[in-house]
C-alpha atoms as a PDB file:
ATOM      1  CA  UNK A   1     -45.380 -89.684 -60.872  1.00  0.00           C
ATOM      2  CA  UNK A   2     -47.460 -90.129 -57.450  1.00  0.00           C
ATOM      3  CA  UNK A   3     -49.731 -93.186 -59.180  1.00  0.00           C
ATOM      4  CA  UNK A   4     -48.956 -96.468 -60.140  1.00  0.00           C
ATOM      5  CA  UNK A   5     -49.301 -96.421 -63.670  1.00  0.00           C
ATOM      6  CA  UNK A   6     -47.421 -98.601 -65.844  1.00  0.00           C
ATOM      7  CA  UNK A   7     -47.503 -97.951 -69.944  1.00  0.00           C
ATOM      8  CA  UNK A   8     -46.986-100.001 -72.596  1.00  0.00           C
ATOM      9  CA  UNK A   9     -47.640 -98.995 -76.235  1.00  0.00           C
ATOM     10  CA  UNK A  10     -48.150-102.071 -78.756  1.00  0.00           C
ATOM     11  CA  UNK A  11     -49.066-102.688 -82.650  1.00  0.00           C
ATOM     12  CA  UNK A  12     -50.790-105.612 -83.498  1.00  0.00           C
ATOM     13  CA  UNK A  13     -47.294-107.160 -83.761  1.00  0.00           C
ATOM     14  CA  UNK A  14     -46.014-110.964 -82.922  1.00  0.00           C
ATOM     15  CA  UNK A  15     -43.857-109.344 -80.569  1.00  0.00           C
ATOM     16  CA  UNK A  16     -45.793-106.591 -78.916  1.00  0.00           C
ATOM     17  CA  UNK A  17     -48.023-109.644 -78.201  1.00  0.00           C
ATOM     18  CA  UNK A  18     -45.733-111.850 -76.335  1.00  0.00           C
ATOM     19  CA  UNK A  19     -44.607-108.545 -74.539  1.00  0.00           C
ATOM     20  CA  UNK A  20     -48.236-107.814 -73.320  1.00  0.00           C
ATOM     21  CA  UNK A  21     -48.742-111.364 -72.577  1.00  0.00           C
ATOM     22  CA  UNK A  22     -45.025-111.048 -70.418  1.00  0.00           C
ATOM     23  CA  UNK A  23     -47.301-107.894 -69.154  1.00  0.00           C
ATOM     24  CA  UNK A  24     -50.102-109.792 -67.951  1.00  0.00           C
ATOM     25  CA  UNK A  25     -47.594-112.862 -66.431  1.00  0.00           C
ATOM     26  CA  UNK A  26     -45.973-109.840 -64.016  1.00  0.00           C
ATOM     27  CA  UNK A  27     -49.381-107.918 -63.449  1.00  0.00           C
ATOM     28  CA  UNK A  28     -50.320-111.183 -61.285  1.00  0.00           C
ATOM     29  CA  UNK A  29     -47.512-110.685 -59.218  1.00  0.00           C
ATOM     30  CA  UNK A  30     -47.755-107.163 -59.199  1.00  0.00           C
ATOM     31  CA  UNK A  31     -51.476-106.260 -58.284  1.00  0.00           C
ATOM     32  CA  UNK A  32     -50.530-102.451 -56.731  1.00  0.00           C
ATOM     33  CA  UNK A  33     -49.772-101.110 -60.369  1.00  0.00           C
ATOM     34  CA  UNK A  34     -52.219-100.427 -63.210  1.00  0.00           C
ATOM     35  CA  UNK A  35     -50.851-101.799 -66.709  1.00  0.00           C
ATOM     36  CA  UNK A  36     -52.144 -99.476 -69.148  1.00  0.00           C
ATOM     37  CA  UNK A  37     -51.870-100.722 -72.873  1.00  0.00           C
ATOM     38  CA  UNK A  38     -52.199 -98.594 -75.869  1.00  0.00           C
ATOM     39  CA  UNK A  39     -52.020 -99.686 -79.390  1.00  0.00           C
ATOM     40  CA  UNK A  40     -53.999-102.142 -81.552  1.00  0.00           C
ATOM     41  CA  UNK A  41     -52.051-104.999 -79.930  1.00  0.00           C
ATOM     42  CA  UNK A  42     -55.926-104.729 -78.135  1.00  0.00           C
ATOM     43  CA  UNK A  43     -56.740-106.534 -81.178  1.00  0.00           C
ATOM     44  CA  UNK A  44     -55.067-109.859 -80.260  1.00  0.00           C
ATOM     45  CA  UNK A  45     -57.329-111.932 -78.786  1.00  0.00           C
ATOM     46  CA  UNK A  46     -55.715-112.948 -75.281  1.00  0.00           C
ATOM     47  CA  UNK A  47     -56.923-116.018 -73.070  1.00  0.00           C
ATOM     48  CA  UNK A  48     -56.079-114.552 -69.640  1.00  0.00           C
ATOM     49  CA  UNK A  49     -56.355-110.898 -68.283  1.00  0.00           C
ATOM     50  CA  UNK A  50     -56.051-109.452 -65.027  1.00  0.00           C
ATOM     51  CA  UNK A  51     -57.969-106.776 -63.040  1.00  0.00           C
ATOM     52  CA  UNK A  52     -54.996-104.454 -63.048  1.00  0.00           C
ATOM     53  CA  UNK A  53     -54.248-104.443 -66.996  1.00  0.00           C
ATOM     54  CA  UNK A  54     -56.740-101.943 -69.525  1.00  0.00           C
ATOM     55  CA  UNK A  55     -56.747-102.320 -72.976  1.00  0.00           C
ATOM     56  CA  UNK A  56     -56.959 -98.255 -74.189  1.00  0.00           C
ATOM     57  CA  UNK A  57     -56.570 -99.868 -78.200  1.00  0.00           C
ATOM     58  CA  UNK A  58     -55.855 -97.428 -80.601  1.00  0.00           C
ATOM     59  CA  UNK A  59     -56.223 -93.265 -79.002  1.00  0.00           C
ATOM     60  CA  UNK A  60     -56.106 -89.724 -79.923  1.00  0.00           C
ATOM     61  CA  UNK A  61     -53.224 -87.684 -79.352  1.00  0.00           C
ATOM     62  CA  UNK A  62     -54.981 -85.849 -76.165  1.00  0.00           C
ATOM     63  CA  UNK A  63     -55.369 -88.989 -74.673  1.00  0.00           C
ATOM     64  CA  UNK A  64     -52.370 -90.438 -75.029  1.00  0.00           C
ATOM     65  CA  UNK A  65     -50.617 -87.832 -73.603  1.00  0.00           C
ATOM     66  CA  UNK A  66     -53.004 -88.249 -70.095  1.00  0.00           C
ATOM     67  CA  UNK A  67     -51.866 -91.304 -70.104  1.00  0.00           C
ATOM     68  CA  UNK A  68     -48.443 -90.872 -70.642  1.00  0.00           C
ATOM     69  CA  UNK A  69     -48.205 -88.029 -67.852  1.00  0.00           C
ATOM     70  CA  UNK A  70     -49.994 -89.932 -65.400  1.00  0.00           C
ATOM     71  CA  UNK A  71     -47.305 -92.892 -65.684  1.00  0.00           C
ATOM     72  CA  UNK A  72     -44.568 -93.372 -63.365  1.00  0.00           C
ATOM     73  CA  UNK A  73     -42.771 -95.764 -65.618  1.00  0.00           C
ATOM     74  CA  UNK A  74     -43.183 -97.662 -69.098  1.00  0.00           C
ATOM     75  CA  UNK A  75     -41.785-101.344 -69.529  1.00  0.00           C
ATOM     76  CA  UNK A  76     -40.974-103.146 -72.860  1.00  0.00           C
ATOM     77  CA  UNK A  77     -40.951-106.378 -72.280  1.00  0.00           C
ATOM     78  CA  UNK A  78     -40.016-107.449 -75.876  1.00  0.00           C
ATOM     79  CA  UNK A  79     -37.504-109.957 -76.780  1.00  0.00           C
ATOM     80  CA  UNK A  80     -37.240-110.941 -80.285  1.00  0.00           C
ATOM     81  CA  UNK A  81     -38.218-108.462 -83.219  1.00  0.00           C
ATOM     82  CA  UNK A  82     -36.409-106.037 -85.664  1.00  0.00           C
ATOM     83  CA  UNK A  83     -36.106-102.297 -86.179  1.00  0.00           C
ATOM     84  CA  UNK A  84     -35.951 -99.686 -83.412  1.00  0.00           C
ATOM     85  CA  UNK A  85     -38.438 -99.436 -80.553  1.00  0.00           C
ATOM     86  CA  UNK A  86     -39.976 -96.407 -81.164  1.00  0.00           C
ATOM     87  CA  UNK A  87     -42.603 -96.680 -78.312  1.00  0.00           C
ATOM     88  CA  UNK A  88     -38.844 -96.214 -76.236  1.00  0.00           C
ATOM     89  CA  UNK A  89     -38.780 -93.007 -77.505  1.00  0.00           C
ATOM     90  CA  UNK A  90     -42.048 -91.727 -76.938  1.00  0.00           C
ATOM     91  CA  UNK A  91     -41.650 -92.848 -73.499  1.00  0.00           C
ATOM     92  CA  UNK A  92     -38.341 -90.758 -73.071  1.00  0.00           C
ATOM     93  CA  UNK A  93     -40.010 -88.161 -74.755  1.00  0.00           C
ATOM     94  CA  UNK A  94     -42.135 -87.781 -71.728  1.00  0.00           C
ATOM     95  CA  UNK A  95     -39.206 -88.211 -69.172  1.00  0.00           C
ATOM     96  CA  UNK A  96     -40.855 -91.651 -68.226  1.00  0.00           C
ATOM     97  CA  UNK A  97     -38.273 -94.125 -66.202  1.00  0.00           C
ATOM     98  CA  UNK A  98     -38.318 -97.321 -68.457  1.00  0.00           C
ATOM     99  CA  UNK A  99     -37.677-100.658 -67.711  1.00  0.00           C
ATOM    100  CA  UNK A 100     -36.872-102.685 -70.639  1.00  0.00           C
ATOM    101  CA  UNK A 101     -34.998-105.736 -72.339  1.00  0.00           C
ATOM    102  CA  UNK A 102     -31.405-105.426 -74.198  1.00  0.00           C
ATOM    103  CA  UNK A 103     -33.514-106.343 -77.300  1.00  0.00           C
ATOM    104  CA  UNK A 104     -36.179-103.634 -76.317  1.00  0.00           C
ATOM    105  CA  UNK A 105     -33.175-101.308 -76.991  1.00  0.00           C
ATOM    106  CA  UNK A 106     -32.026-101.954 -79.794  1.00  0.00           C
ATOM    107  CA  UNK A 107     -30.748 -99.160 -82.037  1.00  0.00           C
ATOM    108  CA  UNK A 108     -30.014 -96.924 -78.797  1.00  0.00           C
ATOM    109  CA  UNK A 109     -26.712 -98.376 -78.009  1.00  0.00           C
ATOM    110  CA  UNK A 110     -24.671 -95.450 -78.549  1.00  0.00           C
ATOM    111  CA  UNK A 111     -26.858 -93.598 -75.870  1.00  0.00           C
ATOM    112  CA  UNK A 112     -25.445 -95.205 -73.356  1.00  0.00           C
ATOM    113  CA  UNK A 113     -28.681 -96.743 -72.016  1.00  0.00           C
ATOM    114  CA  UNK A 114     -27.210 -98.575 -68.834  1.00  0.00           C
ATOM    115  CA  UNK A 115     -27.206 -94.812 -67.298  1.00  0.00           C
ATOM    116  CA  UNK A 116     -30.671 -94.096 -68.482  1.00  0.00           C
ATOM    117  CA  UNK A 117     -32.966 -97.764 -68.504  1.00  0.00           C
ATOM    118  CA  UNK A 118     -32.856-100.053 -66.447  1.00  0.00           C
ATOM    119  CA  UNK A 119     -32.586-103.397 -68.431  1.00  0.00           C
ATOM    120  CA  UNK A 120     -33.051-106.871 -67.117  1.00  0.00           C
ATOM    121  CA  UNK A 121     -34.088-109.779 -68.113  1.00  0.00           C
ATOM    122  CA  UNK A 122     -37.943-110.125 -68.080  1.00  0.00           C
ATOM    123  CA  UNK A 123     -38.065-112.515 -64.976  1.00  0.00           C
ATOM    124  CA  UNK A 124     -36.477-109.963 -63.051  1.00  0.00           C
ATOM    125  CA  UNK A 125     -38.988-107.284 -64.041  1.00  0.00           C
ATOM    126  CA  UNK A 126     -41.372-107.454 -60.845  1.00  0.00           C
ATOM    127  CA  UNK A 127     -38.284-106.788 -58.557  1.00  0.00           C
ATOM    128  CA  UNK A 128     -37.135-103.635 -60.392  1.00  0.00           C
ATOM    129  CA  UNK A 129     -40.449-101.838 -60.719  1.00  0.00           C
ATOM    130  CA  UNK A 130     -40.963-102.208 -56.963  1.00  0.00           C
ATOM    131  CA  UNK A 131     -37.607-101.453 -56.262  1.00  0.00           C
ATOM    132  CA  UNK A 132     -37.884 -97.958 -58.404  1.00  0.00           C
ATOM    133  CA  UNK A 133     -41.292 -97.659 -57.082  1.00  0.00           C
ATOM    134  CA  UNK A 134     -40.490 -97.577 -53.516  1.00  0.00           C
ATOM    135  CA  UNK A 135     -38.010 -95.685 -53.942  1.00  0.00           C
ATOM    136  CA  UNK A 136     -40.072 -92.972 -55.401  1.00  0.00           C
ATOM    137  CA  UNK A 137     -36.741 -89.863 -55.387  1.00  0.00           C
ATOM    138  CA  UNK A 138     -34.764 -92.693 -57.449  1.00  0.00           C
ATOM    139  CA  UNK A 139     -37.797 -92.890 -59.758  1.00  0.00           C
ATOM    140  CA  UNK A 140     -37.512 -88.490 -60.382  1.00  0.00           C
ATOM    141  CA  UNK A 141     -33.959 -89.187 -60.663  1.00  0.00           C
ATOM    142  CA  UNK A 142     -34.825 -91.815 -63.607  1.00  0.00           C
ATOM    143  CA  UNK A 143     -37.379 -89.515 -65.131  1.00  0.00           C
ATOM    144  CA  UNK A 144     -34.804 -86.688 -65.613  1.00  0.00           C
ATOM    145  CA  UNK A 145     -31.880 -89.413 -67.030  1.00  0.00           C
ATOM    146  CA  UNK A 146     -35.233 -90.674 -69.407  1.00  0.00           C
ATOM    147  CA  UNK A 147     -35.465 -86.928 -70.852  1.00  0.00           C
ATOM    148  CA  UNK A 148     -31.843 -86.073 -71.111  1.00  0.00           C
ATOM    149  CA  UNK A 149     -31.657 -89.379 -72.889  1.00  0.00           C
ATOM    150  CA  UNK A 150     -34.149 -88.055 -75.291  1.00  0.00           C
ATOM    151  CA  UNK A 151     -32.251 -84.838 -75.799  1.00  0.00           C
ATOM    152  CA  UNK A 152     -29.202 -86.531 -76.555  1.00  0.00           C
ATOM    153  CA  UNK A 153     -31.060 -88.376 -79.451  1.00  0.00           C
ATOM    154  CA  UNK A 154     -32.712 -85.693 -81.090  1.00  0.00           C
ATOM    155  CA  UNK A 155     -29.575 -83.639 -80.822  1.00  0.00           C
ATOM    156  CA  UNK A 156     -27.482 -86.702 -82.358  1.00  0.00           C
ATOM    157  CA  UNK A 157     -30.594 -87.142 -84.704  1.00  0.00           C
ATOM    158  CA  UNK A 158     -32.017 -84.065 -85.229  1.00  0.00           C
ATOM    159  CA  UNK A 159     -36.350 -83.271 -84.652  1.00  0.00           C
ATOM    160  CA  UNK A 160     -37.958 -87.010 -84.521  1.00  0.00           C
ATOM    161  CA  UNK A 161     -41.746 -86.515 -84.495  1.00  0.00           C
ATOM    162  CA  UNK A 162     -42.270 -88.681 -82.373  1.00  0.00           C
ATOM    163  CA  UNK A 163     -46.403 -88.518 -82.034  1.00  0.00           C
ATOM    164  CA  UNK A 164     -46.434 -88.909 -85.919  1.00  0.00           C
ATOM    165  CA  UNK A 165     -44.502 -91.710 -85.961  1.00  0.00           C
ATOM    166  CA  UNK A 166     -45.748 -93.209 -83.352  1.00  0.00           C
ATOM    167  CA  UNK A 167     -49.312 -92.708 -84.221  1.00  0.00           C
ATOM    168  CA  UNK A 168     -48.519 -93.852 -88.001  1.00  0.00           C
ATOM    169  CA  UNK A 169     -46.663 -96.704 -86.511  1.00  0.00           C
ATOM    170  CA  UNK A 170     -49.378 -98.180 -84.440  1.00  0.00           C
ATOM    171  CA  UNK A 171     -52.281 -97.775 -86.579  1.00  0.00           C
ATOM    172  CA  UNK A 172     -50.971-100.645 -89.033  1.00  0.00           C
END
């Protein structure tokens, strides 16, 4: 939790691409983090990109979960698309602190997420990662409320395999 690591995990999906493109918007203004990207949203060919973002593309389980332990937070910058999030629970899986859209959250209502994520609209992104990042005892104290969130939801929901779904989900 020490680095400045910022995850995001994408498909090759209309709106996993406007969220990385959100991604690279806010990693101009936010040059002290590393945006790390996983998924075959790599795919997409994007116009712009900044020192601070790395395309990882599609990666093996061992790698993934480096980079997911070296993050102090995710974001999910998404706001349109359908289904649940599922890259939201990988990241709770990992106790990460997550800063995400209402649509981002979509199908975790009834977990209470205002207690858990912070959620903001994606202007106001830039001021809440530095804010948790400063503050780097509210960021522990976000990681454990990220992991209890994820125990509520597979106790609600029973065992999710997460990496399997996950991994299924973003080779598409």
């Amino acid at each position: 939790m020490e680095t400045n690591n910022i995850v995001f995990i994408g498909s090759l999906y209309q709106a996993n691409i406007d969220a990385v493109r959100h991604i690279l918007e806010m990693s101009a203004k936010l040059p002290e983090f590393n945006f790390i990207i996983i998924g075959n949203v790599k795919n997409y060919k994007f116009k712009e990109s900044q020192k601070n973002v790395k395309f990882l593309g599609v990666i093996d389980d061992a790698k993934k979960d480096m980079v997911l332990r070296s993050a102090c937070m995710a974001v999910n910058p998404v706001i349109e698309g359908s289904g649940r999030n599922l890259k939201v629970l990988d990241y709770l899986s990992y106790g990460i602190p997550v800063v995400s859209t209402k649509i981002g959250l979509r199908s975790y209502e009834e977990y209470n997420t205002d207690n858990n994520i912070i959620i903001c609209d994606i202007q106001e992104f830039p001021e809440k990662i530095r804010y948790l990042c400063k503050n780097r005892e509210l960021l522990r104290i976000q990681s454990f409320k990220s992991l209890e969130m994820y125990k509520k939801i597979i106790k609600s929901e029973g065992n999710i395999n997460t990496a399997k779904i996950i991994l299924n989900e973003y080779k598409n």
